[in-house]
Protein backbone atom coordinates (compact mmCIF):
# COMPACT_ATOMS: atom_id res chain seq x y z
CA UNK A 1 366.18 49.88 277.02
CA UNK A 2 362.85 47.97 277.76
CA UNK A 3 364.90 45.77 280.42
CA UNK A 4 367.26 48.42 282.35
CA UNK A 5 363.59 50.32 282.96
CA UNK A 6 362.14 46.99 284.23
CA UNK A 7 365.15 46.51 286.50
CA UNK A 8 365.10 50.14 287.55
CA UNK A 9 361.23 48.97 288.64
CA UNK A 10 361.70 45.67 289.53
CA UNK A 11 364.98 44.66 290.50
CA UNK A 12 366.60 44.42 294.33
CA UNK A 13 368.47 47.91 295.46
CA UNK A 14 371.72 47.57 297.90
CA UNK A 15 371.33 49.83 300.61
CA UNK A 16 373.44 52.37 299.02
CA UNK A 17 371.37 52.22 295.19
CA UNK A 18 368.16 52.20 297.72
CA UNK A 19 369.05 55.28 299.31
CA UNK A 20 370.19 56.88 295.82
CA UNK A 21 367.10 56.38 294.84
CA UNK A 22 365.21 57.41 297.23
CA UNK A 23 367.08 60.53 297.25
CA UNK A 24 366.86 61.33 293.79
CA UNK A 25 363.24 60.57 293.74
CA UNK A 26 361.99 62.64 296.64
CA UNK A 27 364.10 65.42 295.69
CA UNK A 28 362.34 65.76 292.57
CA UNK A 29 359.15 64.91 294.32
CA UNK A 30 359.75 67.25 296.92
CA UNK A 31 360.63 69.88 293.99
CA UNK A 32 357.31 69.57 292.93
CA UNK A 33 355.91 69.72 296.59
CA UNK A 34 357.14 73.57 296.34
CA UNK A 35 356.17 74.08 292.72
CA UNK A 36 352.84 72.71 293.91
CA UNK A 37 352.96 75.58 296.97
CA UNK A 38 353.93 78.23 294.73
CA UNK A 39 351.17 77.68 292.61
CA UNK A 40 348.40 77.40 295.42
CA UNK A 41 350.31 81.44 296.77
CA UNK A 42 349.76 82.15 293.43
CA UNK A 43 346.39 81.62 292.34
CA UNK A 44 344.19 81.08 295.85
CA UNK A 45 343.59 83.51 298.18
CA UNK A 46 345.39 83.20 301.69
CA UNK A 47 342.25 82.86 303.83
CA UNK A 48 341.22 80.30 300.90
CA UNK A 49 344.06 78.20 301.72
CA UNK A 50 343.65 78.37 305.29
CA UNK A 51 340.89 76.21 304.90
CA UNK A 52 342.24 74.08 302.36
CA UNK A 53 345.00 73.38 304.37
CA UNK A 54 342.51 72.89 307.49
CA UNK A 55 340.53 70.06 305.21
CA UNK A 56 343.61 67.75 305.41
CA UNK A 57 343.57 67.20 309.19
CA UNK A 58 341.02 64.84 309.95
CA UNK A 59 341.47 62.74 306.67
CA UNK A 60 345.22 62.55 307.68
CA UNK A 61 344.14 62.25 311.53
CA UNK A 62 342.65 58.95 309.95
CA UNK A 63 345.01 57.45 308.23
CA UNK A 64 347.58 57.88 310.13
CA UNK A 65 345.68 56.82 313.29
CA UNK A 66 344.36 53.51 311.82
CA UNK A 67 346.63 52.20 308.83
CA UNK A 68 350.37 53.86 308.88
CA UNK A 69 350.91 52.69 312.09
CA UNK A 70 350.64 48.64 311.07
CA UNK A 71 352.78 49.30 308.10
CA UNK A 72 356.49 49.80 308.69
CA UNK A 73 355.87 49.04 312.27
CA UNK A 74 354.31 45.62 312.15
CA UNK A 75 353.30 44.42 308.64
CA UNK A 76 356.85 44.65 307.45
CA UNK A 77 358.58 42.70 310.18
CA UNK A 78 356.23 40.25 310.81
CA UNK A 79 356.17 39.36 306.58
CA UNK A 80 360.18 39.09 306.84
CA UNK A 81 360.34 36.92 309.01
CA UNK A 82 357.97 34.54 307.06
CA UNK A 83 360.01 35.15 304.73
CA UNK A 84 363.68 34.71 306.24
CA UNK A 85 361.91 31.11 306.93
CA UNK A 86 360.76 30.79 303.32
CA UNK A 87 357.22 30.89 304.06
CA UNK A 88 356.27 32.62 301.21
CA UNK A 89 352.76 31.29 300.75
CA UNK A 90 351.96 32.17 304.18
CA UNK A 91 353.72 35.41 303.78
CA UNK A 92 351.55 36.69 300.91
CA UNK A 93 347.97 35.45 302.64
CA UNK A 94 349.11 37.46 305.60
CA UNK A 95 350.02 40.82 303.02
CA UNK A 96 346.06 39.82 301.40
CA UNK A 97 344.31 39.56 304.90
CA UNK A 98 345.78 43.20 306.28
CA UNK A 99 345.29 44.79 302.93
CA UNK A 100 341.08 43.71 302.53
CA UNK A 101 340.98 44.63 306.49
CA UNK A 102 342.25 47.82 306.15
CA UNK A 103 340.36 48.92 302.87
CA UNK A 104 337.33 48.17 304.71
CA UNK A 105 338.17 49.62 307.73
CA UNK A 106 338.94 52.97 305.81
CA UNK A 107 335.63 52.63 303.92
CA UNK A 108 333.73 52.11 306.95
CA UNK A 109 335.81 55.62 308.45
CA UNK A 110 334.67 57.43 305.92
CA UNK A 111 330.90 56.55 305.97
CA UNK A 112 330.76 57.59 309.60
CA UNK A 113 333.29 60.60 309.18
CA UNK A 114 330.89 61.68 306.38
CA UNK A 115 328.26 62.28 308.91
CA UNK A 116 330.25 63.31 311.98
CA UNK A 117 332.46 65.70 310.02
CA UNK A 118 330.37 69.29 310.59
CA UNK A 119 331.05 68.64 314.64
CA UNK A 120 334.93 67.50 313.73
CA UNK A 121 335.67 70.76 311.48
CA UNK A 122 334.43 72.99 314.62
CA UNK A 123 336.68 71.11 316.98
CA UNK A 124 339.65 71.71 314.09
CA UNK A 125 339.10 75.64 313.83
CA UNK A 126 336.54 76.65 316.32
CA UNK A 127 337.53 80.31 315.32
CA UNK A 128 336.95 80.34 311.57
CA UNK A 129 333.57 82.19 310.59
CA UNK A 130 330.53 80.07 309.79
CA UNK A 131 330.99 80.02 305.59
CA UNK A 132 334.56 78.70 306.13
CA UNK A 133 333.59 76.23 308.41
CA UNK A 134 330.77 75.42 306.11
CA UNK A 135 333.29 75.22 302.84
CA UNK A 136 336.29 73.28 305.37
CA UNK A 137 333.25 70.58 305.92
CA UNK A 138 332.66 69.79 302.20
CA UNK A 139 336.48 69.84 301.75
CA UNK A 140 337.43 67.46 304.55
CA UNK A 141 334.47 64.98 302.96
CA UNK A 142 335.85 64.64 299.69
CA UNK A 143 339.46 64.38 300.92
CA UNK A 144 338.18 62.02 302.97
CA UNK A 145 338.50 58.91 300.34
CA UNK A 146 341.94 59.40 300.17
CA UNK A 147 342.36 57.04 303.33
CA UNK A 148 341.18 54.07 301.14
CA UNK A 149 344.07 54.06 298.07
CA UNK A 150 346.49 55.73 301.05
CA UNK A 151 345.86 52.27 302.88
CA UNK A 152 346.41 50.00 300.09
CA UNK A 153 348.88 52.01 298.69
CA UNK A 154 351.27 51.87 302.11
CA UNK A 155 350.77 48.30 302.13
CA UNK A 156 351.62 47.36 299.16
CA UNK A 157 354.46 50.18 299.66
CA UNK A 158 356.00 48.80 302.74
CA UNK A 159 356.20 44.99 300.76
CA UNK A 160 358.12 46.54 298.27
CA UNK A 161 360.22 48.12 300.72
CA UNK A 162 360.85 44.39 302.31
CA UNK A 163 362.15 42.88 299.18
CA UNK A 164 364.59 46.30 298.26
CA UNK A 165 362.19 47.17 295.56
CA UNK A 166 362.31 51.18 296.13
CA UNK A 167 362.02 52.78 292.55
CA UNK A 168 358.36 52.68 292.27
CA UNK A 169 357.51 53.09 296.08
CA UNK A 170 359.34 56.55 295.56
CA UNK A 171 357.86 57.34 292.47
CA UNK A 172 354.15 57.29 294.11
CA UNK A 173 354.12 60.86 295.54
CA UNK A 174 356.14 62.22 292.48
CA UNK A 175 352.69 61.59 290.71
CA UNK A 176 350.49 62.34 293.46
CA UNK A 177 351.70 66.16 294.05
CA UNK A 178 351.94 65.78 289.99
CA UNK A 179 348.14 65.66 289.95
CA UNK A 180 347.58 68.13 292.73
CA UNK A 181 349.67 70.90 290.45
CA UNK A 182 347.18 69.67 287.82
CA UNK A 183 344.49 70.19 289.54
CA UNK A 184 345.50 73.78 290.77
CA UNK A 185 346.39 75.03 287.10
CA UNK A 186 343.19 73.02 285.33
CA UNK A 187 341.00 74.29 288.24
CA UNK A 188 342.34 76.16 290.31
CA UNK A 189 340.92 79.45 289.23
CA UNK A 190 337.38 78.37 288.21
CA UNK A 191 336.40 76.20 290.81
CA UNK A 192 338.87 77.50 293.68
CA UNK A 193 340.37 74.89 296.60
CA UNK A 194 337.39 72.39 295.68
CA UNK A 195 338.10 71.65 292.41
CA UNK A 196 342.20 71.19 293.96
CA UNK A 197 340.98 68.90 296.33
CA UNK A 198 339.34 66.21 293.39
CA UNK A 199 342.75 66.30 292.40
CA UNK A 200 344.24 65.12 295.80
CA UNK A 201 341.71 62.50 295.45
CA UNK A 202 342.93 61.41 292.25
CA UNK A 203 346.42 61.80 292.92
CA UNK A 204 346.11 59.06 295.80
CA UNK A 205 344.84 56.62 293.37
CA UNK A 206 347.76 57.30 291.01
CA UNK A 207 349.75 56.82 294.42
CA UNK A 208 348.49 52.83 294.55
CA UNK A 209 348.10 52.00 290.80
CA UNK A 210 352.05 53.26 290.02
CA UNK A 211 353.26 50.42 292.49
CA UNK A 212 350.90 47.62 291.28
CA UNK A 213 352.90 46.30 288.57
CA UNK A 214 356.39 45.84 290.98
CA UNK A 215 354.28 44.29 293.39
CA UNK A 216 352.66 41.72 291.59
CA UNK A 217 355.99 41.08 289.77
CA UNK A 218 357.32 40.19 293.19
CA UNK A 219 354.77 37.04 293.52
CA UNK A 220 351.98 39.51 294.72
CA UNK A 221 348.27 38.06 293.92
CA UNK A 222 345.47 39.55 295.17
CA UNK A 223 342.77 36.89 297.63
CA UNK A 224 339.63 37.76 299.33
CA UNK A 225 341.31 36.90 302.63
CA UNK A 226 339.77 38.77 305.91
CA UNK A 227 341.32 35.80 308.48
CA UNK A 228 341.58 37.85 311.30
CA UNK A 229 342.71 35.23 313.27
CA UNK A 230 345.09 34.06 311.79
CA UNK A 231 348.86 34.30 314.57
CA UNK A 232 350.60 36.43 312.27
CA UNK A 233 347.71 38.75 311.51
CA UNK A 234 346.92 38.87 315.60
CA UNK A 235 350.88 39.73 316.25
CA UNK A 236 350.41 42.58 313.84
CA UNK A 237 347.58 43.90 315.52
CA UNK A 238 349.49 43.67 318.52
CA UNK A 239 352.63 45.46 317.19
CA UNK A 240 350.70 48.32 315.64
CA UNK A 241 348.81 49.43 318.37
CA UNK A 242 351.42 51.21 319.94
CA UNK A 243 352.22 52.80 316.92
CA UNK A 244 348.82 53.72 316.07
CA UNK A 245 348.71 55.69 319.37
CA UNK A 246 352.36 57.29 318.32
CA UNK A 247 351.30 58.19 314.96
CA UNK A 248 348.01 59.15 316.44
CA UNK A 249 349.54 61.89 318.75
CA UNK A 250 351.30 63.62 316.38
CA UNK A 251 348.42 63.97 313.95
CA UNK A 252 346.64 65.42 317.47
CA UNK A 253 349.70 67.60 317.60
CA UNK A 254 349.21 69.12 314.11
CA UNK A 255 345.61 69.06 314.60
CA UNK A 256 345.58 71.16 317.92
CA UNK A 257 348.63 73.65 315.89
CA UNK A 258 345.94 74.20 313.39
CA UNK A 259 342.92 74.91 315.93
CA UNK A 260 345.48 77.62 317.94
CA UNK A 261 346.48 79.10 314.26
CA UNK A 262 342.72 79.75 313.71
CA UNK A 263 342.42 82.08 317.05
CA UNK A 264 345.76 84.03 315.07
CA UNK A 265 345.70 86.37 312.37
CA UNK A 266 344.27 85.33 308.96
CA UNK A 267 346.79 83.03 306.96
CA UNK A 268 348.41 81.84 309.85
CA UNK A 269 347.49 78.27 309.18
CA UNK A 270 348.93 78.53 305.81
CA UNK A 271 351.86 80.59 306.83
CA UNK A 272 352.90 77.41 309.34
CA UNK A 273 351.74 74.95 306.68
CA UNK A 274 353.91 76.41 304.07
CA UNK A 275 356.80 76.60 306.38
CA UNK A 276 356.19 73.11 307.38
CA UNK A 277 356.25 71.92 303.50
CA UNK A 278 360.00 73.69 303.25
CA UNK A 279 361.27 72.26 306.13
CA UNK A 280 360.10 68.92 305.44
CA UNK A 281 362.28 68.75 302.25
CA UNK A 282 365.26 67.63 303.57
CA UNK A 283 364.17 65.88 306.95
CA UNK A 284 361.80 63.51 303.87
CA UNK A 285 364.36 63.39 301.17
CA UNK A 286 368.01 62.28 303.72
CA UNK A 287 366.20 61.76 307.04
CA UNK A 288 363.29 59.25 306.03
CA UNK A 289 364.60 58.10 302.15
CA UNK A 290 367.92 56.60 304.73
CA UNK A 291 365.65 55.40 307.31
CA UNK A 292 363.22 53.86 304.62
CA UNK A 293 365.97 52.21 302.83
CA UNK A 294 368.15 50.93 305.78
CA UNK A 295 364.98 49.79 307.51
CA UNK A 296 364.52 45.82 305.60
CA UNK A 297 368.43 45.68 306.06
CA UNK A 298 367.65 46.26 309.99
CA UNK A 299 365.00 44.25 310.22
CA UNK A 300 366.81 41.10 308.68
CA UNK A 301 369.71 41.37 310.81
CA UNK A 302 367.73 41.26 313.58
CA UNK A 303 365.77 38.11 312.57
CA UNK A 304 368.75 36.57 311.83
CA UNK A 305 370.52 37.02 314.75
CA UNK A 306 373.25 39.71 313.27
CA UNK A 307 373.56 42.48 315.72
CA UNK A 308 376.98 43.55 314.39
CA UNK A 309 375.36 44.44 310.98
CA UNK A 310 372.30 46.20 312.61
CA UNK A 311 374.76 48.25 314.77
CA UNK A 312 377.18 48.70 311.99
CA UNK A 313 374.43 50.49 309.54
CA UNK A 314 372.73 52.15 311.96
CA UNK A 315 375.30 54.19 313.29
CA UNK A 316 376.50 54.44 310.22
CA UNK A 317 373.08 56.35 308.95
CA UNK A 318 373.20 58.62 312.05
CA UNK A 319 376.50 60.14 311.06
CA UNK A 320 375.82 60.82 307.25
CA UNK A 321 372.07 61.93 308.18
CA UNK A 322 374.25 64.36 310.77
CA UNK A 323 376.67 65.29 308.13
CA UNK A 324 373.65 66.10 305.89
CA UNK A 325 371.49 67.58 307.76
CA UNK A 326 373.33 70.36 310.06
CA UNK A 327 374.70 72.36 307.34
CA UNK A 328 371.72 72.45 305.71
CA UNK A 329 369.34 73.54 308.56
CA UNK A 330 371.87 76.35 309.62
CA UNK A 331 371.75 77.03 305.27
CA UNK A 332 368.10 77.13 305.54
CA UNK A 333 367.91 79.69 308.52
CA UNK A 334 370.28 81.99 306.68
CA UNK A 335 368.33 82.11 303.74
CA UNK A 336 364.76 81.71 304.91
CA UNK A 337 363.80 84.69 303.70
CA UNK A 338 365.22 84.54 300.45
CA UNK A 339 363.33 80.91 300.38
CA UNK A 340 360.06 82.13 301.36
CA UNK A 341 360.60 84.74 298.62
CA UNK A 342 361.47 82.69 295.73
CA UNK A 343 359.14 79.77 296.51
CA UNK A 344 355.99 82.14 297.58
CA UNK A 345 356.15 85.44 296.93
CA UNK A 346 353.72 85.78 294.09
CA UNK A 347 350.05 86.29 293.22
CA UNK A 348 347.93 86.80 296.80
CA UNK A 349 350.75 86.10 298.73
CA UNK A 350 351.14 89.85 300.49
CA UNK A 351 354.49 90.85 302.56
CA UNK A 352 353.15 90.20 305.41
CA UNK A 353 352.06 86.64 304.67
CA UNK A 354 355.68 86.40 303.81
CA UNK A 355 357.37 87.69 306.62
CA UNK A 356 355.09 85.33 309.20
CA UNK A 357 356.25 82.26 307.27
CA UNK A 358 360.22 83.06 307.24
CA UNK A 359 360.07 83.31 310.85
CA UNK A 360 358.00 80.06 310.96
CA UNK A 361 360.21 78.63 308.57
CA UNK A 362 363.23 79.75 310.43
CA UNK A 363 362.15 78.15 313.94
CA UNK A 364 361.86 75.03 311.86
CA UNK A 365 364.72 74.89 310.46
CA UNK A 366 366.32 74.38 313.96
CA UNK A 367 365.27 71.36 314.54
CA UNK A 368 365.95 69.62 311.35
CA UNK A 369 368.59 67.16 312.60
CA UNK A 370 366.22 65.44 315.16
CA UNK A 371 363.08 65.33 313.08
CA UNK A 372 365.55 63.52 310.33
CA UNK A 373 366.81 60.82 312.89
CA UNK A 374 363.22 60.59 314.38
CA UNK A 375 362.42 58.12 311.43
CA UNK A 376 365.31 56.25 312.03
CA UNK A 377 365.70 55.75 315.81
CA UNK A 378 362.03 54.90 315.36
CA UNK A 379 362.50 52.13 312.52
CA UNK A 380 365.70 50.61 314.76
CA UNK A 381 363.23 50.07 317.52
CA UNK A 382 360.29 48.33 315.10
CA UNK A 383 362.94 46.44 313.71
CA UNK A 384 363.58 44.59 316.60
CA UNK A 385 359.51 44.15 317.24
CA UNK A 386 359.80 47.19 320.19
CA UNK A 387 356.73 49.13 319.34
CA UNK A 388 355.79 50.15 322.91
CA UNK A 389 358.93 52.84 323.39
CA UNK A 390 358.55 54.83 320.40
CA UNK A 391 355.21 55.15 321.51
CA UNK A 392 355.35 56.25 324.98
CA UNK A 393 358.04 58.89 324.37
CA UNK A 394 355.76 60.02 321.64
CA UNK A 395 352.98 60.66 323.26
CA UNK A 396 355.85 62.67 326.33
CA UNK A 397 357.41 64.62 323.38
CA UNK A 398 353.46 65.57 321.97
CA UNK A 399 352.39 66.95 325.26
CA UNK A 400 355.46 68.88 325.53
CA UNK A 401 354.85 70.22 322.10
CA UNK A 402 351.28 71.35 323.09
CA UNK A 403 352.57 72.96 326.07
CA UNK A 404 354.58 74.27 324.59
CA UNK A 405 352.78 76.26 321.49
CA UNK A 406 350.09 77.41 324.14
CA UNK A 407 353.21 79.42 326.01
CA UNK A 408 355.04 80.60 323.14
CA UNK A 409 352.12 81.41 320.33
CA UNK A 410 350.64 84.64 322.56
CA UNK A 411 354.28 86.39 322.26
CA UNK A 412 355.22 84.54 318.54
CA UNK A 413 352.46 83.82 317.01
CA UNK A 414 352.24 81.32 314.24
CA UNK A 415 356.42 81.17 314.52
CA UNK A 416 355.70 79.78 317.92
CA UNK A 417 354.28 77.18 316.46
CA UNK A 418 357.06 75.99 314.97
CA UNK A 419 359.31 76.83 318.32
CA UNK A 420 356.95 74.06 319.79
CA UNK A 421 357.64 71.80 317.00
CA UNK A 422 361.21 72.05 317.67
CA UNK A 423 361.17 71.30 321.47
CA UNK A 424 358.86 68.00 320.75
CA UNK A 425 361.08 66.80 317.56
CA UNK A 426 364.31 67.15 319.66
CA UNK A 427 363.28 65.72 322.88
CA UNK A 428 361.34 62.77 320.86
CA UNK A 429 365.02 62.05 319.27
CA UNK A 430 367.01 62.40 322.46
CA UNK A 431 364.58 60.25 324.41
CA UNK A 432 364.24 57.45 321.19
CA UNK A 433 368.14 57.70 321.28
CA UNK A 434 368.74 56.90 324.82
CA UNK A 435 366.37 54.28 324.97
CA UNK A 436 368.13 52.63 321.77
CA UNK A 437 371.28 52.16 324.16
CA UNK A 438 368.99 50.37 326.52
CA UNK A 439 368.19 47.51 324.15
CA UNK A 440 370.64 44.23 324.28
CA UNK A 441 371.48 43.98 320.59
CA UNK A 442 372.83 47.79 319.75
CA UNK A 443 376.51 48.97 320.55
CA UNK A 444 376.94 53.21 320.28
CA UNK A 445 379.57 54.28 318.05
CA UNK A 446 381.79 56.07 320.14
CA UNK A 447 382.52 58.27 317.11
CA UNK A 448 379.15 59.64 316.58
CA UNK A 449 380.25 62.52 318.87
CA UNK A 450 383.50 63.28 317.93
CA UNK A 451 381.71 63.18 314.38
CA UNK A 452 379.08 65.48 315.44
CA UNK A 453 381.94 68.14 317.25
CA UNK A 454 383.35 68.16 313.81
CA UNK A 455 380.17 68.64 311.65
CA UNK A 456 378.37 71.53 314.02
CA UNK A 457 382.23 73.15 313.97
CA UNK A 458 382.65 73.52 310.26
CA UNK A 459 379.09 74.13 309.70
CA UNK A 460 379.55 77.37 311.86
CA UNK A 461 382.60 78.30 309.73
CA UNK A 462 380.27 77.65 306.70
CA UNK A 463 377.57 79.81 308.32
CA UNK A 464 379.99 82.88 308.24
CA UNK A 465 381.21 82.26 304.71
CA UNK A 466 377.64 82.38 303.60
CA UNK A 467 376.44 85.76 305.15
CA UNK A 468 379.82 87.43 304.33
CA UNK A 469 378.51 85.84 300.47
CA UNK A 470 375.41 86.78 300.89
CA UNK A 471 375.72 90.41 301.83
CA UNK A 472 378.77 90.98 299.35
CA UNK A 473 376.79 89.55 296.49
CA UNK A 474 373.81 92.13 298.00
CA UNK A 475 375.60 94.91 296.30
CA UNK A 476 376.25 93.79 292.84
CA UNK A 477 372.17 92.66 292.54
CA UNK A 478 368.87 94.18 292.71
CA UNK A 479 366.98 92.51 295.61
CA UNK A 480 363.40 93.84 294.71
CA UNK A 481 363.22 91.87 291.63
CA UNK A 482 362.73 87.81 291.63
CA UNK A 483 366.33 87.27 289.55
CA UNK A 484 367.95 89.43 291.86
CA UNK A 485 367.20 87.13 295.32
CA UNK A 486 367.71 83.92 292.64
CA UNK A 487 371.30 85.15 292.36
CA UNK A 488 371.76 85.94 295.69
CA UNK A 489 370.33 82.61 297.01
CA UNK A 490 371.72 80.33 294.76
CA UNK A 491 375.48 81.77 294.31
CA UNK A 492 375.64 81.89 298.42
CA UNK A 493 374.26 78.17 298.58
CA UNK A 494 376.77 77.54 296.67
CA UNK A 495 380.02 78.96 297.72
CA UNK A 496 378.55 77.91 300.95
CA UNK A 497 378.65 73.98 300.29
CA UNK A 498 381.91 74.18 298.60
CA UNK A 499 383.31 75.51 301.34
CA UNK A 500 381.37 72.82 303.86
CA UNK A 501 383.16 70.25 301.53
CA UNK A 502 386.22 71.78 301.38
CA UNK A 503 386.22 72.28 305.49
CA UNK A 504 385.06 68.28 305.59
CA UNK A 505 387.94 67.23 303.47
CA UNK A 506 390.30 69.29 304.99
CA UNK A 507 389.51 67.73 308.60
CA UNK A 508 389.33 64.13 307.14
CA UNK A 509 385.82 63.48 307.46
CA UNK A 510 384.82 60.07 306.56
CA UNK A 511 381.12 60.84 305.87
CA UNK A 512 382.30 63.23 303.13
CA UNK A 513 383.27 59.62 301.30
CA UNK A 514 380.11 58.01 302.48
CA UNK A 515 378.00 60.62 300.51
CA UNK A 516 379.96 60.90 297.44
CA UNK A 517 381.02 57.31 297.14
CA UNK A 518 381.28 54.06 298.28
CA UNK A 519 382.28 53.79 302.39
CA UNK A 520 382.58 50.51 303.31
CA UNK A 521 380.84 47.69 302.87
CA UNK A 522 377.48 47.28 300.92
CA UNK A 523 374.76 44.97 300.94
């Protein structure tokens, strides 16, 4: 027993046991995401959470700005190519110099953020009344040090990731929304959204210290290394930079979201928050668990010269994340508010706060497919040391999404918002997408559309076996009580998939096989 759970922690995944894993993992994670979201409608008031939510911006602004970027992006390629020429002793003082540079570069943040952060909050929700502001301030500061595990925790993270090692990497946010829930049912009704957000704190250090004992199991040993000048650490800086300025623009892009939701109604920046957390579900648990997993294979190929495999699994991954992902966005829309109802309709969550985030929730949920290839498109390009495109149409596909949320919020509201979101996530994929077929070593799969024909067709015959379920199981259940829409929702869901299966078999689908079993080869 003591050895299959230190090969479930330590030994190499296939692509296929990597993305099972992943799967299974964030789904339960993810699971908890929403437990942790019913629990926060349940026990803190909306305008509470407004600013709770609001505290995360600049802390994630941060991060995401400064450390994610180098990560997947840069750290990981650079470190597989040292070691696809066995320079593993090189490889590992690289891992040490990025890690002690970017712990101290997050410390140093958070000194100066400390101070600056009053005049940050004001620029994050100009329109929130002074003792918000005041209360969003001492929030943001103690969320603050979660940048410093975050950026030791994504490191060591993304050199798991480049050896297959993905069980504890996908355990780390299973315990970090583990300890938020904690904190919300320990303290959440004494000491309110403060005494949550010590939790978040702690739950980012359980996000680090879950994935030491894989790493170091690997060959990892921790040096005081800060040799910034060393050729791989310099390429690294070059190759994130572009990143930083892509992952950079869409934190702007949440962060301006949440400054126009403050002009809106009260609970509007939870109502698009909430949403957001539903939505993200699936794009996190198919979309990024098969773009996180495929990702080392990618990168390998390329450095050794095998373009047929890097086309091969790529397209491969764009069809099953298709096949995936379209049935359940349109599955999502149909049921949003039965979602929105089940997951948040409890405690000082009023009607209205739940009508404003099933709309939200429902604008997301049409643009599911590109937000889940976004990761992936992205990854193919980092994989082959392109940094620079991803960028660039990021930064297009964020100004369109501004644009576009100051035109649509005056007539939508908060579910413009999400409208917004959808016309930046699907011209960021198109664009990434295009540009992909620009680059010398990927071949399109001329059956991606005649795939994607078939999916969107049988996921519209799906769509009207689910309402004709949904309103015919209407009448045998009482939709005012919380059973009654679990009924409703869950015995439509399912007749709905069978059918979707039944539809994908019947018009000889070979994704159906990729999902349920083995399609091909493996690595």
């Amino acid at each position: 027993m003591q050895q299959k759970i230190s090969k479930l922690f330590n030994g190499e995944n296939s692509v296929r046991s990597a993305s099972v894993i992943l799967v299974i993992t964030l789904a339960l994670s993810n699971i908890l995401g929403l437990l942790r979201d019913h629990l926060l409608a349940r026990y803190i008031e909306t305008s509470n959470l407004d600013v709770y939510f609001a505290s995360f911006r600049i802390p994630d602004l941060v991060f995401n700005f400064l450390i994610l970027g180098a990560i997947f992006s840069a750290l990981v390629p650079v470190f597989s190519d040292y070691r696809a020429k066995n320079e593993i002793k090189e490889a590992w003082k690289i891992v040490n110099t990025v890690l002690n540079l970017a712990v101290i570069l997050m410390i140093a943040s958070a000194i100066l953020i400390y101070f600056l952060m009053p005049y940050l909050v004001y620029i994050v929700v100009p329109d929130f009344p002074a003792e918000k502001i005041a209360q969003t301030v001492k929030l943001s500061r103690i969320i603050m040090l979660t940048p410093i595990f975050f950026s030791a925790s994504y490191i060591v993270s993304g050199v798991l990731n480049s050896y297959n090692r993905f069980f504890a990497y996908s355990l780390a946010p299973l315990v970090y929304n583990l300890s938020i829930i904690a904190g919300i049912v320990i303290l959440g009704k004494s000491k309110g959204v403060e005494g949550v957000a010590y939790f978040v704190v702690i739950g980012a250090m359980l996000h680090l210290l879950i994935q030491i004992p894989s790493v170091i199991k690997i060959g990892f040993k921790y040096q005081w290394i800060t040799d910034y000048k060393n050729k791989a650490v310099q390429k690294i800086f070059k190759l994130m930079l572009p990143r930083t300025v892509g992952l950079g623009a869409n934190q702007i892009l949440l962060l301006v979201y949440t400054s126009i939701a403050s002009y809106l109604a009260a609970g509007s920046i939870s109502a698009f928050n909430f949403a957001n957390n539903i939505q993200t579900v699936p794009t996190v648990v198919f979309g990024g668990s098969m773009a996180t997993a495929i990702f080392p294979t990618l990168t390998m190929a390329i450095s050794k010269s095998e373009n047929d495999k890097f086309c091969f699994y790529l397209n491969k991954t764009i069809r099953t994340i298709s096949y995936i992902l379209i049935p359940i966005s349109i599955i999502i829309f149909l049921l949003r508010a039965q979602i929105i109802r089940l997951v948040l309709g409890a405690g000082y969550f009023a009607w209205a706060d739940t009508t404003a985030t099933a709309a939200t929730l429902g604008y997301f949920s049409l643009s599911l497919l590109p937000q889940g290839l976004i990761p992936l498109f992205a990854r193919a390009f980092y994989a082959t040391k392109d940094t620079k495109t991803p960028m660039y149409i990021g930064l297009v596909s964020t100004a369109m999404g501004i644009l576009f949320a100051v035109l649509l919020t005056p007539t939508y509201s908060v579910a413009g918002l999400a409208m917004a979101f959808g016309v930046s996530s699907l011209l960021n994929a198109m664009l990434l997408y295009i540009g992909l077929q620009r680059i010398s070593c990927y071949k399109p799969d001329k059956k991606i559309l005649v795939s994607f024909i078939k999916i969107l067709t049988i996921s519209l015959i799906m769509a009207i076996v689910l309402q004709f379920s949904k309103h015919f199981i209407d009448d045998y259940v009482n939709m005012s009580t919380f059973f009654g829409v679990l009924t409703q929702s869950i015995s439509a869901f399912i007749i709905a998939v069978l059918s979707y299966v039944l539809l994908s078999k019947l018009t000889g689908l070979e994704e159906l096989n990729w999902v349920f079993k083995r399609g091909g080869k493996d690595v």
